[in-house]
Protein backbone atom coordinates (compact mmCIF):
# COMPACT_ATOMS: atom_id res chain seq x y z
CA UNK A 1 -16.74 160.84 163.88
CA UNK A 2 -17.89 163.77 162.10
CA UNK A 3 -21.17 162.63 160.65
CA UNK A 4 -22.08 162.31 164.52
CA UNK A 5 -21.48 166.47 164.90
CA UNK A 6 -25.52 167.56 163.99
CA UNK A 7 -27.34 165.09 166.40
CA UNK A 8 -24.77 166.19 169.14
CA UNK A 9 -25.87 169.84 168.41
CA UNK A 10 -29.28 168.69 168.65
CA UNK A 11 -28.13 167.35 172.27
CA UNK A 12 -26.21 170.40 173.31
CA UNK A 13 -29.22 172.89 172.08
CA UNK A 14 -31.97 170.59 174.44
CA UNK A 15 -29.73 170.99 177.10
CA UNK A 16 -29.25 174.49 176.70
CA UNK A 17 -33.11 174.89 176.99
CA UNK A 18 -33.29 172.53 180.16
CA UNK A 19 -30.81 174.50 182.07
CA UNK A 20 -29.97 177.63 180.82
CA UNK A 21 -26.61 177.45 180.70
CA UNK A 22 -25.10 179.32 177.68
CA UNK A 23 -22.43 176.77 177.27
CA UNK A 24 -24.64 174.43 175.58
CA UNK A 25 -26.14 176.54 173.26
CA UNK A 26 -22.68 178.13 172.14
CA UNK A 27 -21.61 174.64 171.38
CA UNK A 28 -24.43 173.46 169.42
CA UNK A 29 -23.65 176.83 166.95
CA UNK A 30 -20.31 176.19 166.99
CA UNK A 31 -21.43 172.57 165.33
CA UNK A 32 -23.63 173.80 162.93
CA UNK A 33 -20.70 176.62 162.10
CA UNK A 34 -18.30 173.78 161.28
CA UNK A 35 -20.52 171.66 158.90
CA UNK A 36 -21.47 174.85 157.24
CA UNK A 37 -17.27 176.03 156.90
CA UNK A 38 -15.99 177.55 160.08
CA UNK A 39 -13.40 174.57 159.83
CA UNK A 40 -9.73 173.90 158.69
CA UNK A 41 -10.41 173.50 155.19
CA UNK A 42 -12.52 176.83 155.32
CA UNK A 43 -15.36 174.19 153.57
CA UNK A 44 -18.71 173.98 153.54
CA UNK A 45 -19.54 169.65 153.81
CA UNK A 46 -23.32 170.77 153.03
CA UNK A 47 -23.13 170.67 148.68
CA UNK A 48 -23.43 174.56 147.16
CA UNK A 49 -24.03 175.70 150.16
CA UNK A 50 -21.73 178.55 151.61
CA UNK A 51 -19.20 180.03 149.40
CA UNK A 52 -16.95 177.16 149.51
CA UNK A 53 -18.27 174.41 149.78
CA UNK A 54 -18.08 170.38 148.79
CA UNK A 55 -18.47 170.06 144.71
CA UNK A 56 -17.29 165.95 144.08
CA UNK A 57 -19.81 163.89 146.60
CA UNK A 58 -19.47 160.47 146.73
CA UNK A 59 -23.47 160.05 144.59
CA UNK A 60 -24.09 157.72 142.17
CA UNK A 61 -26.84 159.45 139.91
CA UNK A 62 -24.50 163.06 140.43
CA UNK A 63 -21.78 161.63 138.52
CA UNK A 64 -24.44 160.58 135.99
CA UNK A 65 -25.47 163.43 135.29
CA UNK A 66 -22.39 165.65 135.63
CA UNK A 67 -23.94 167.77 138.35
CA UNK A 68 -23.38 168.42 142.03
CA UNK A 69 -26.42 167.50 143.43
CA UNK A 70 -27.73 170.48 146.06
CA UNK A 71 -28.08 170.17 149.86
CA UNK A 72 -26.07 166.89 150.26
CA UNK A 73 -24.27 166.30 153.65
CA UNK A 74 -21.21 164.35 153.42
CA UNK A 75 -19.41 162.25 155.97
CA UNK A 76 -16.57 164.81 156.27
CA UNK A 77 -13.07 164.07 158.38
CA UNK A 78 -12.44 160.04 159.11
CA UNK A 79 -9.10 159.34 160.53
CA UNK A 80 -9.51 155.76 159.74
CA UNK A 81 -10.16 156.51 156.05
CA UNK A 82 -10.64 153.23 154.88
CA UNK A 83 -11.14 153.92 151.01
CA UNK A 84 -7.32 154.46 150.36
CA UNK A 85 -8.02 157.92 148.76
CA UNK A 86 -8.25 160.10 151.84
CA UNK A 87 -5.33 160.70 154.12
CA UNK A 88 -5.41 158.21 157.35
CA UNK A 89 -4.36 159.16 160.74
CA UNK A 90 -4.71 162.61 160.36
CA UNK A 91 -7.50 163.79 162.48
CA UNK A 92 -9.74 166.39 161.53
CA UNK A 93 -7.80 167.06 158.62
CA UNK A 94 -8.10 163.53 157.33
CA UNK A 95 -10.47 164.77 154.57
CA UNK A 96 -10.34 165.04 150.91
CA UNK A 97 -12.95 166.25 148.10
CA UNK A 98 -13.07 163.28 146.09
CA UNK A 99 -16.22 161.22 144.25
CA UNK A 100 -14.77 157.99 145.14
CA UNK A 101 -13.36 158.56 148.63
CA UNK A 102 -16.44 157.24 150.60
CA UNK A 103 -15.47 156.84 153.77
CA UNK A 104 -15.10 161.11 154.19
CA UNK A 105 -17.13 162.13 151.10
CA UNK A 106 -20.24 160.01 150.96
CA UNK A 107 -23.94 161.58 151.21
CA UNK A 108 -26.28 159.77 153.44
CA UNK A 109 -29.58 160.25 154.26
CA UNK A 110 -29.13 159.54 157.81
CA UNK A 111 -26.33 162.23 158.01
CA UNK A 112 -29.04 164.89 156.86
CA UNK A 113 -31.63 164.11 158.79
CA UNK A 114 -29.61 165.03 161.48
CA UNK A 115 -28.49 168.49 160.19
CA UNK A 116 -31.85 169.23 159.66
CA UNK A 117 -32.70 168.07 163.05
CA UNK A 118 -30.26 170.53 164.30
CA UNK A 119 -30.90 173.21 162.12
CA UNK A 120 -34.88 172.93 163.32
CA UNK A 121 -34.07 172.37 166.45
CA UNK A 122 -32.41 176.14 166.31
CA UNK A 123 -34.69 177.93 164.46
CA UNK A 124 -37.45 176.09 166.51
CA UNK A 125 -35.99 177.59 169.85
CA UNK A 126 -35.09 181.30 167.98
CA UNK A 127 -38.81 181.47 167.59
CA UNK A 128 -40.17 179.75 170.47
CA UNK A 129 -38.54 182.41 173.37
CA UNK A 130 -38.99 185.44 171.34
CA UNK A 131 -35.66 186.03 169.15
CA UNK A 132 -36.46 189.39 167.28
CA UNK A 133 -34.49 192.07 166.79
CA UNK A 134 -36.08 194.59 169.34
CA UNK A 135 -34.87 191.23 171.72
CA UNK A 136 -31.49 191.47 170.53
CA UNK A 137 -30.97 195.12 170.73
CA UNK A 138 -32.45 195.43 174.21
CA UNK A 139 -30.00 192.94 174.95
CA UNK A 140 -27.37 194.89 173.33
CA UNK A 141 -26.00 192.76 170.55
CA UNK A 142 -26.24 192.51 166.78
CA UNK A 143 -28.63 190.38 165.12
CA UNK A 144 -26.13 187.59 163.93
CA UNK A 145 -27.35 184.24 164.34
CA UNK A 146 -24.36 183.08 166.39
CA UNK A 147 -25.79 185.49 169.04
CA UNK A 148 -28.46 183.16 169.55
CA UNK A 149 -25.72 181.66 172.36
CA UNK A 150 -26.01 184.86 174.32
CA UNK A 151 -29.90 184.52 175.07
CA UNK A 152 -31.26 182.27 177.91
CA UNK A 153 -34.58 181.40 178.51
CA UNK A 154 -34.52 183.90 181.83
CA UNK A 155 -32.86 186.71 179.28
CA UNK A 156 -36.44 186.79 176.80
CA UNK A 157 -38.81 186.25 179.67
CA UNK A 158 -37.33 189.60 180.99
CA UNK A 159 -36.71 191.35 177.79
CA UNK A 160 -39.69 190.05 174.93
CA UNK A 161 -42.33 192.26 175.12
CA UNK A 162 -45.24 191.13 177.23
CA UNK A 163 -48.17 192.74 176.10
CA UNK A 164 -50.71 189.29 175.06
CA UNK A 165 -52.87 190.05 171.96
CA UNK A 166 -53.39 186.37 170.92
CA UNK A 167 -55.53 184.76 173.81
CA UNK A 168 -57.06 181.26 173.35
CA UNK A 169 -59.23 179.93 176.61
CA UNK A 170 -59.89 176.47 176.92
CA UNK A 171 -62.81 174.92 179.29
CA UNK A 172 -66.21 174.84 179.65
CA UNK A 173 -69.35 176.24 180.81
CA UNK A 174 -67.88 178.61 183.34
CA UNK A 175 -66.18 179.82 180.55
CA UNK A 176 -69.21 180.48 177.97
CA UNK A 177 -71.80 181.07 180.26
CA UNK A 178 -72.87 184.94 179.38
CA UNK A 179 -71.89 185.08 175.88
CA UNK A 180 -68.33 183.70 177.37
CA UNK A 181 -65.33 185.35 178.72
CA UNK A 182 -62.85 185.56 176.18
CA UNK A 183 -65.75 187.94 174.56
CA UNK A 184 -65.98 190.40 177.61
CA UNK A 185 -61.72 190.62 178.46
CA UNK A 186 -61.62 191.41 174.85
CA UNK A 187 -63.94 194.16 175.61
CA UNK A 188 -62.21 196.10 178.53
CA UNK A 189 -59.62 195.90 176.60
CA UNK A 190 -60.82 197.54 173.55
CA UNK A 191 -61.93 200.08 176.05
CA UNK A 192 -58.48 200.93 177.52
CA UNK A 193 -56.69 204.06 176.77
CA UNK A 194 -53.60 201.93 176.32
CA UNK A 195 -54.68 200.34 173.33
CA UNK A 196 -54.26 202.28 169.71
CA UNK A 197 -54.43 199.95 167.54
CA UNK A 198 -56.37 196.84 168.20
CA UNK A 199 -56.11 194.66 164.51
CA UNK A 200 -53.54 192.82 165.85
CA UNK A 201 -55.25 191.28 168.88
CA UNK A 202 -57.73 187.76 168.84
CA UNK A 203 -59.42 186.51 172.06
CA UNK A 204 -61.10 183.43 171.50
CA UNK A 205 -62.46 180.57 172.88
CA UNK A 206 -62.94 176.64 172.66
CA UNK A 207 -66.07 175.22 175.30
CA UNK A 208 -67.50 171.83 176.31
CA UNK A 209 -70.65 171.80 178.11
CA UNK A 210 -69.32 170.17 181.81
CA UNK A 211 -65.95 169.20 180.40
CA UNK A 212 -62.89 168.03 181.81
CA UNK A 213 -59.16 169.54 181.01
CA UNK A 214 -58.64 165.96 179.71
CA UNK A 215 -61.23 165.71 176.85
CA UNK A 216 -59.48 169.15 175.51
CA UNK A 217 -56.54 167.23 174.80
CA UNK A 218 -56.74 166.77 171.24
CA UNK A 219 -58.09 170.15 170.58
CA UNK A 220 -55.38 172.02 172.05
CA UNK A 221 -52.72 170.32 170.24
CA UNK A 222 -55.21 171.47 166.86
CA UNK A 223 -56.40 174.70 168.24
CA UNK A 224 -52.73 175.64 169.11
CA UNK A 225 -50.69 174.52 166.03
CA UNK A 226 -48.55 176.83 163.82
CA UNK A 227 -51.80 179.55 165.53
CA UNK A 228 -49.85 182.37 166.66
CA UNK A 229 -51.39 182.09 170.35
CA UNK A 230 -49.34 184.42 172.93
CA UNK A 231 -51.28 183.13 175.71
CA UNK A 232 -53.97 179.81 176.46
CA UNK A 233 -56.23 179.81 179.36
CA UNK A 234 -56.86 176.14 181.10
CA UNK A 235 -59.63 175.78 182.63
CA UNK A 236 -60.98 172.46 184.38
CA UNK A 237 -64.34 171.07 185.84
CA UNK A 238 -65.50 173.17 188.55
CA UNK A 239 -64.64 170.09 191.00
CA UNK A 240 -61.68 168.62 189.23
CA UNK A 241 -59.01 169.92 191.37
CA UNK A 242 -60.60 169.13 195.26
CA UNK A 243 -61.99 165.79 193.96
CA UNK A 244 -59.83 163.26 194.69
CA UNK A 245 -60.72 160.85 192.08
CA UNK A 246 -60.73 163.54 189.64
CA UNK A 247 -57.48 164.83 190.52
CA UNK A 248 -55.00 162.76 189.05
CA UNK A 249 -56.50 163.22 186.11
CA UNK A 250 -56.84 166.82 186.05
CA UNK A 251 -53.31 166.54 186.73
CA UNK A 252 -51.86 164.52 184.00
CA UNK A 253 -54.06 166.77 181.46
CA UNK A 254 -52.28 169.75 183.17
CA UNK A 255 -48.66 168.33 182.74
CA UNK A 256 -49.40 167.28 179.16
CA UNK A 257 -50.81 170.60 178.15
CA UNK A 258 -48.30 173.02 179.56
CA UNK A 259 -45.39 170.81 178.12
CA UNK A 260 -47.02 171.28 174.70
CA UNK A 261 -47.50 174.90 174.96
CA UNK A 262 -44.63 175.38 176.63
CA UNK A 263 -42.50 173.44 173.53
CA UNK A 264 -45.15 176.03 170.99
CA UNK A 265 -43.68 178.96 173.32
CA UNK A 266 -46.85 179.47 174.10
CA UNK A 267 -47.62 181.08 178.06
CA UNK A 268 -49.99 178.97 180.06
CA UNK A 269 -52.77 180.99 182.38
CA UNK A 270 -54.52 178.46 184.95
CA UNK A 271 -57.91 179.31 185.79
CA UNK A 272 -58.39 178.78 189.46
CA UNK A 273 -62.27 178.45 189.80
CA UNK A 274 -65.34 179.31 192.73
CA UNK A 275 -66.85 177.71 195.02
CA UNK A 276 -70.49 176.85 194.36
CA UNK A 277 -73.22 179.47 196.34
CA UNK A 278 -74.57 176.76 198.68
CA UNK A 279 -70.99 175.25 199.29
CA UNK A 280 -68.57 178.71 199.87
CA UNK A 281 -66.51 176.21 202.41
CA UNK A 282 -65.07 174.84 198.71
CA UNK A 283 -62.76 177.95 198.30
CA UNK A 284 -60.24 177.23 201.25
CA UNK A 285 -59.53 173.85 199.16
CA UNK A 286 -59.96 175.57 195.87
CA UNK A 287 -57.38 178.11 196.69
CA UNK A 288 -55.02 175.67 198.45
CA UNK A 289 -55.35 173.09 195.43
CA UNK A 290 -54.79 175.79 192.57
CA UNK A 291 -52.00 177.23 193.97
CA UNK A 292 -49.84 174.13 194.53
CA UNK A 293 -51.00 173.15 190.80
CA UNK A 294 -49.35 176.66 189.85
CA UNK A 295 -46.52 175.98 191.78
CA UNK A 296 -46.01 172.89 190.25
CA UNK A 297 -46.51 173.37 186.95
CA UNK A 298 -44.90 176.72 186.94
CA UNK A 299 -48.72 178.29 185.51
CA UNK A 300 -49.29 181.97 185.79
CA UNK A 301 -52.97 181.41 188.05
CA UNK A 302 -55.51 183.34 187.64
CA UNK A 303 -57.25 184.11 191.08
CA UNK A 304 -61.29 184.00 189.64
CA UNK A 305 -62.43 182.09 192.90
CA UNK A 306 -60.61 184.30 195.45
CA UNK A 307 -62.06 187.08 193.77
CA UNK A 308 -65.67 185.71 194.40
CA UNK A 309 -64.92 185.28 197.66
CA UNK A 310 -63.70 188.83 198.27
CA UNK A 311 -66.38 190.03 196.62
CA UNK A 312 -69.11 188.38 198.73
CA UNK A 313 -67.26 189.17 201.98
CA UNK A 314 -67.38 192.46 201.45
CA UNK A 315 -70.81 192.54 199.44
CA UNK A 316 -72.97 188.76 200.53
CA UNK A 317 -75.80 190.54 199.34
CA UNK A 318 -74.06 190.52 195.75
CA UNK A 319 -75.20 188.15 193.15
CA UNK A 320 -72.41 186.37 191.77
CA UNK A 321 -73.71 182.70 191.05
CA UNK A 322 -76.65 182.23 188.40
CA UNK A 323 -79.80 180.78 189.37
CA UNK A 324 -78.43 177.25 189.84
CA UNK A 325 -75.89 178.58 192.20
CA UNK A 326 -73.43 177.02 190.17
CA UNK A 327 -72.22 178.60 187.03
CA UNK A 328 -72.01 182.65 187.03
CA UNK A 329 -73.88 185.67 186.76
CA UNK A 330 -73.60 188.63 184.34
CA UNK A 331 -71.65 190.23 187.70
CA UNK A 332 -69.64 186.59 187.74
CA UNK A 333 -68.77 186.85 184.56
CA UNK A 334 -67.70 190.36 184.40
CA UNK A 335 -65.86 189.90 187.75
CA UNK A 336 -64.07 187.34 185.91
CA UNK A 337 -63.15 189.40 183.08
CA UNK A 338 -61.96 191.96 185.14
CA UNK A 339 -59.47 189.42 186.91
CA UNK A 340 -58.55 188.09 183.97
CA UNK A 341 -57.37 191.60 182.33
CA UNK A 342 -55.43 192.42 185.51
CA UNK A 343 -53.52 189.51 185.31
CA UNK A 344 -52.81 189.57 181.23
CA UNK A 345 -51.88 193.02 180.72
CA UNK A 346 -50.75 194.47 184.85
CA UNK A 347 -53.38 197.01 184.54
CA UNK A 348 -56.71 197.45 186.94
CA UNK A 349 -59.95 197.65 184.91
CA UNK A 350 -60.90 200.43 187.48
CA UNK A 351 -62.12 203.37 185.84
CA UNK A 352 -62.63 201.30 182.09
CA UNK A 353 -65.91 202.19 180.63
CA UNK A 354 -66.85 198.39 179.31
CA UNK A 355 -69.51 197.14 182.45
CA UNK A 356 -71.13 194.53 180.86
CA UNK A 357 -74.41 196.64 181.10
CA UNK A 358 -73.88 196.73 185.37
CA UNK A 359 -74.83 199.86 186.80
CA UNK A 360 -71.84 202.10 187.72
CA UNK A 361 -71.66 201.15 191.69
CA UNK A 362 -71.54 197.27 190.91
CA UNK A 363 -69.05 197.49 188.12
CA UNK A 364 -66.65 199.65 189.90
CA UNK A 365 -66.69 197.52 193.00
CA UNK A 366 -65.77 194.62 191.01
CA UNK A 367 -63.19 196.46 189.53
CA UNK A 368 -61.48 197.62 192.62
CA UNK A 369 -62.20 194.20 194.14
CA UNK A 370 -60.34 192.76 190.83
CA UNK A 371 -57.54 194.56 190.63
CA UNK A 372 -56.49 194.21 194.73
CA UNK A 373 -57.07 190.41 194.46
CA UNK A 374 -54.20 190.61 191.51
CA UNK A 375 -52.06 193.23 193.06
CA UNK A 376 -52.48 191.41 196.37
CA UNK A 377 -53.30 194.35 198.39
CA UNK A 378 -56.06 192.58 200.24
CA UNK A 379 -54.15 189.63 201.28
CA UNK A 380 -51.61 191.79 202.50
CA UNK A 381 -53.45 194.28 204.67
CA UNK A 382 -55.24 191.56 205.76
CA UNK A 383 -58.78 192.77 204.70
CA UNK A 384 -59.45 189.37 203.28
CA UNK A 385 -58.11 185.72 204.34
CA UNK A 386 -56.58 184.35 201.23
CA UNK A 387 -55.08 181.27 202.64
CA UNK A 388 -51.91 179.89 200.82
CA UNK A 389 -52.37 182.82 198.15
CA UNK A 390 -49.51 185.04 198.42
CA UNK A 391 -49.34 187.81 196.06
CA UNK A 392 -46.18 186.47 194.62
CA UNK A 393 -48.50 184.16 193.23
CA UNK A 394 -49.38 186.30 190.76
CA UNK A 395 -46.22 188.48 189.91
C-alpha cells in the first residue's frame, strides 16, 4: 500500500548507510520523490506542499472550516478502494482527490510520522557524512538533493575536508594532569604556520579523577549533543584495557560510545595509554590490547604509550612519569600533545615554537620522537620494537 512508502524509505536509507551500496539510498529518494509528486498524477499527497498538490483531504475539522489544512499526508493509491468513490482495481492509479474517499484520501497521524521519519532520516545522514557543497563539487555534481544517492559513506571520508577544529577529550587524570591536554594540542596548534585563522577552532575537555570510560557515559551523550564536535578523544583507566575484569567493561563503554558518535558523525580518537615507571613490562600488553580495540571498533588510536616507550629507549634518563610514577610529567604531557597533533592534523610538531616551557633539546626530541611514532618510521626501520603496531595503524 502506499501509506507503507515513507517507513520503507526509512529502511532503504539505513541500509544504504550499513553497506554502502548506492542502490538503497537512490530508492529511498525515489520514495520521498513520489509522495512529494514525481508520480502519475504529477501530485503532491503531502497538503500545499509542492506546486500541485492534494487540496480535498479526507479531515473532519478542514471541511469545518473551509480550509485545507497544511502538511497533511494522505493515504494515496488503494487498489482495493473500499469507499466506492475511488476507482478499484486500478493500481497506482486507483486514486482520486476527494473529502469523502477515505480509503486513498484520508490523513493519519501514523502516515506522517513516517514521512517525517524519512525525511529526518535524510537530512540526518546529509549532515552526518559531510554533505556541503565543496563535497558535492569535488565530487563533480550539482547540489540537488536527489544527488544525495551518488555519495557513499567511503565517497565523504575521502572527499570532506579533514582538518579537526572541534576537539572534545573525554577521561581522566592522565588527561588533566598539567593544566590538561586538550589545553597544550590547542597550543601547538595555535603555533603552526598552517593555521590563519583560529576563531573557528575549540579544544576542550571533560575529566574524572581515576575514572572509567563507563562512568562518561551519560556525559558524552550531553557533552556531544547538537555540539558541533569534529572529533572526541576516549580515554580509559590507565589499567582498563590489560585488566581482565575491567575489560569487558571498558569494552561495552567503547562499543556504546563510538556507535553514538558515530550516529552524531562525530570521528572517534582512542587514547592508547603508558605503562606505569616501575611496571614498563605493561606496554607490550598495552600496545597489543589497544590495537585490537582499534581494530575492532574501527577507532583512529592514538599511540601516547608507544611514544613513552620510544622515548625512554632512546632517552631512560628522561623524565616522563610524575613523582608517583604514575600519571605524567610536564615532558609526559607535552609528549602527549605532540602525538596527539600528529595524529589530528598529519603534521609533525617538529620545529613548532609551543614547548610547554621545556628547554629546546627536550622539546625537539619529543617532537621528532612524536612525529616517527605517527608516521611509523621507527617501527619500520626497526629502531624501536612496536609489537602488533603497524603504521597502518595510524593512516
Amino acid at each position: 500500500m502506499f501509506m507503507r512508502l515513507p517507513w520503507e524509505g526509512i529502511t532503504l536509507a539505513h541500509a544504504w548507510y550499513l553497506t554502502g551500496d548506492k542502490r538503497y539510498l537512490r530508492a529511498a529518494v525515489d520514495q520521498l520523490d513520489y509522495v512529494l509528486g514525481r508520480n502519475l498524477f504529477n501530485l503532491s499527497f503531502v497538503t500545499e506542499v509542492g506546486e500541485r498538490s492534494v487540496k480535498n483531504p479526507v479531515h473532519i475539522f478542514g471541511r469545518a472550516v473551509k480550509r485545507t489544512i497544511p502538511g497533511l499526508l494522505v493515504g494515496g493509491p488503494n487498489e482495493v478502494a473500499q469507499d466506492g468513490i475511488a476507482p478499484k482495481g486500478q493500481g497506482l492509479m486507483s486514486y482520486v482527490d476527494h473529502e469523502r474517499a477515505y480509503s486513498v484520501n484520508e490523513y493519519a497521524i501514523d502516515y506522517n510520522v513516517t514521512l517525517i521519519g524519512l525525511i529526518e532520516t535524510l537530512s540526518d545522514y546529509q549532515i552526518r557524512l559531510g554533505h556541503s557543497e565543496e563535497v558535492m563539487k569535488a565530487l563533480g555534481i550539482s547540489s540537488d538533493a536527489a544527488e544525495l544517492a551518488h555519495l557513499s559513506p567511503q565517497d565523504l571520508e575521502v572527499l570532506t575536508p579533514s582538518t579537526l577544529k572541534k576537539i572534545l577529550f573525554i577521561g581522566n587524570s592522565f588527561t588533566y594532569y598539567n593544566n590538561s591536554l586538550h589545553y597544550h594540542v590547542e597550543q601547538l596548534r595555535r603555533s603552526s604556520s598552517s593555521v590563519d585563522d583560529f576563531k573557528d577552532y575549540n579544544f576542550r575537555a571533560a575529566t574524572i579523577a581515576g575514572g572509567y570510560l563507563s562512568e562518561h557515559k551519560a556525559g558524552i551523550d550531553s557533552l556531544t549533543a547538537g555540539r558541533g564536535w569534529d572529533a572526541v578523544v576516549l580515554q580509559g583507566h590507565s589499567r582498563e584495557a590489560i585488566d581482565k575484569s575491567k575489560r569487558t567493561q571498558f569494552e561495552i563503554s567503547l562499543a556504546e560510545s563510538t556507535r553514538l558518535l558515530k550516529a552524531r558523525g562525530i570521528k572517534s580518537f582512542l587514547f592508547m595509554t603508558w605503562a606505569y615507571q616501575h611496571k614498563p613490562e605493561m606496554i607490550d600488553a598495552l600496545k597489543e590490547e589497544y590495537v585490537d580495540l582499534a581494530k575492532k571498533f574501527d577507532l583512529t588510536l592514538v599511540p601516547v604509550g608507544a611514544a613513552f616507550e620510544a622515548a625512554l629507549q632512546v632517552r631512560p634518563d628522561l623524565r616522563l612519569h610524575a613523582a608517583d610514577g604514575i600519571h605524567p610529567s610536564v615532558a609526559g604531557t607535552y609528549l602527549a600533545a605532540c602525538v596527539f597533533y600528529s595524529v589530528f592534523y598529519n603534521e609533525s610538531t617538529v620545529g613548532l615554537a609551543y614547548q610547554l616551557g621545556l628547554d629546546d633539546d627536550t622539546a625537539d626530541f619529543l617532537q621528532n620522537i612524536a612525529w616517527k611514532t605517527v608516521s611509523g618510521e621507527l617501527a619500520m626501520s626497526g629502531t624501536v620494537d612496536f609489537g602488533h603496531i603497524k603504521p597502518t595503524v595510524f593512516d
